[in-house]
Protein backbone atom coordinates (compact mmCIF):
# COMPACT_ATOMS: atom_id res chain seq x y z
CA UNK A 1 40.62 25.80 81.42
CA UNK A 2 40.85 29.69 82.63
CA UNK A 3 44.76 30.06 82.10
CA UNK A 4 45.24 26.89 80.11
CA UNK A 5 46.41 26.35 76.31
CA UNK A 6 46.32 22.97 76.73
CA UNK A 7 44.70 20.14 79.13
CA UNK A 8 45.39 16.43 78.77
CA UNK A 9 42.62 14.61 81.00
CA UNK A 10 43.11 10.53 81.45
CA UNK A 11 45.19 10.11 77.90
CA UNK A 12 45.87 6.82 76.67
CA UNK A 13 47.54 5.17 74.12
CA UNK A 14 47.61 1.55 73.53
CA UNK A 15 49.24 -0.63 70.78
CA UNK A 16 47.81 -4.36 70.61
CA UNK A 17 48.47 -5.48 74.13
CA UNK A 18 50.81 -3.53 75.18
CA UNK A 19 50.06 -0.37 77.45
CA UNK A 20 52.19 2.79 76.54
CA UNK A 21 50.30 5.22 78.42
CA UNK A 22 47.36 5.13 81.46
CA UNK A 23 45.37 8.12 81.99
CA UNK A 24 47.87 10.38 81.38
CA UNK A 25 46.49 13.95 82.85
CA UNK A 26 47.98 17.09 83.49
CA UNK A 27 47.70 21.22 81.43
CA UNK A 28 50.03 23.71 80.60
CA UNK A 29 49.60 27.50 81.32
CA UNK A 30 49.99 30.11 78.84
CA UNK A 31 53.42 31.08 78.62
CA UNK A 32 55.10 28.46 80.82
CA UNK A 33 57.94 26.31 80.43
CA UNK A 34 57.79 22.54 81.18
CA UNK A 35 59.96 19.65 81.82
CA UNK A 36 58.43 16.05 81.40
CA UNK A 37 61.28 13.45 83.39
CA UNK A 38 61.15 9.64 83.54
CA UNK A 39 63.27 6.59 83.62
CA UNK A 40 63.81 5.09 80.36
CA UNK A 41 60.42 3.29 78.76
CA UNK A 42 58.33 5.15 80.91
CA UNK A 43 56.37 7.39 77.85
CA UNK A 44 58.04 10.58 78.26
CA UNK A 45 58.51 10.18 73.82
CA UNK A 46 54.85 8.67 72.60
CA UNK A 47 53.82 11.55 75.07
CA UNK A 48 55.57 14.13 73.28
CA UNK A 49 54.89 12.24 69.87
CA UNK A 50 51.14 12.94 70.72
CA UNK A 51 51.38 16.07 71.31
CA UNK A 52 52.88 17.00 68.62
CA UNK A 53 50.49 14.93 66.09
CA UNK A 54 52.43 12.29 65.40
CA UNK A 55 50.45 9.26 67.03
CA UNK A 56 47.13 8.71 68.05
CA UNK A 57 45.61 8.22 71.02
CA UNK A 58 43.50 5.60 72.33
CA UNK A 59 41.84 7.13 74.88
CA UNK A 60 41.23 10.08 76.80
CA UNK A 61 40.26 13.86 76.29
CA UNK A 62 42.53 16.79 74.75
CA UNK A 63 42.06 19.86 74.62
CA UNK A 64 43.58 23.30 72.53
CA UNK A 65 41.99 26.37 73.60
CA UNK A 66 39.61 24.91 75.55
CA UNK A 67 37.94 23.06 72.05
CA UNK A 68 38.00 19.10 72.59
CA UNK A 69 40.29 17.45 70.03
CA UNK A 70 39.02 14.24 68.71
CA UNK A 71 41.17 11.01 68.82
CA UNK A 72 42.46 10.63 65.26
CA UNK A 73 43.31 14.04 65.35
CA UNK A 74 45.75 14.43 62.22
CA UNK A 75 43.65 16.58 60.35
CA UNK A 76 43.09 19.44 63.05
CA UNK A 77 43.82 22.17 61.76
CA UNK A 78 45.61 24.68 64.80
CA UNK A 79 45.53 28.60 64.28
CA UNK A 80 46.30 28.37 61.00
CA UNK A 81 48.62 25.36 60.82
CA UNK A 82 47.94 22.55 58.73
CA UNK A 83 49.37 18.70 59.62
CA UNK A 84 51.94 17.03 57.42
């Protein structure tokens, strides 16, 4: 993760049955802007909802700064930020 703030490797989330996201995987550079597209039902919100800390994951690896975030990962603290 040489240029990377943050990488999103094979990301899951799953609720009962149903599959909202499959091995999601993809980083963002320092400084970049970025689009995510999609028809409609396709993930483009849980994504974005678990990035910013509002749902869990199910599986998958994330990582801030190159330091693995775990799963449940409400209580990560980030540069000085605290959760709600």
């Amino acid at each position: 993760m040489d240029n990377h703030s943050l990488e999103i490797s094979d990301v899951s989330r799953q609720i009962g049955d149903k599959v909202i996201l499959s091995d999601i995987s993809f980083s963002f550079g320092k400084k970049q802007i970025y689009t995510v597209l999609g028809p409609s039902g396709s993930g483009k919100s849980s994504l974005l909802r678990i990035l910013n800390r509002l749902d869990n994951y199910t599986s998958g690896v994330i990582k801030y700064h190159n330091e693995k975030i775990k799963e449940n990962w409400k209580e990560i603290e980030f540069k000085g930020l605290k959760s709600p």
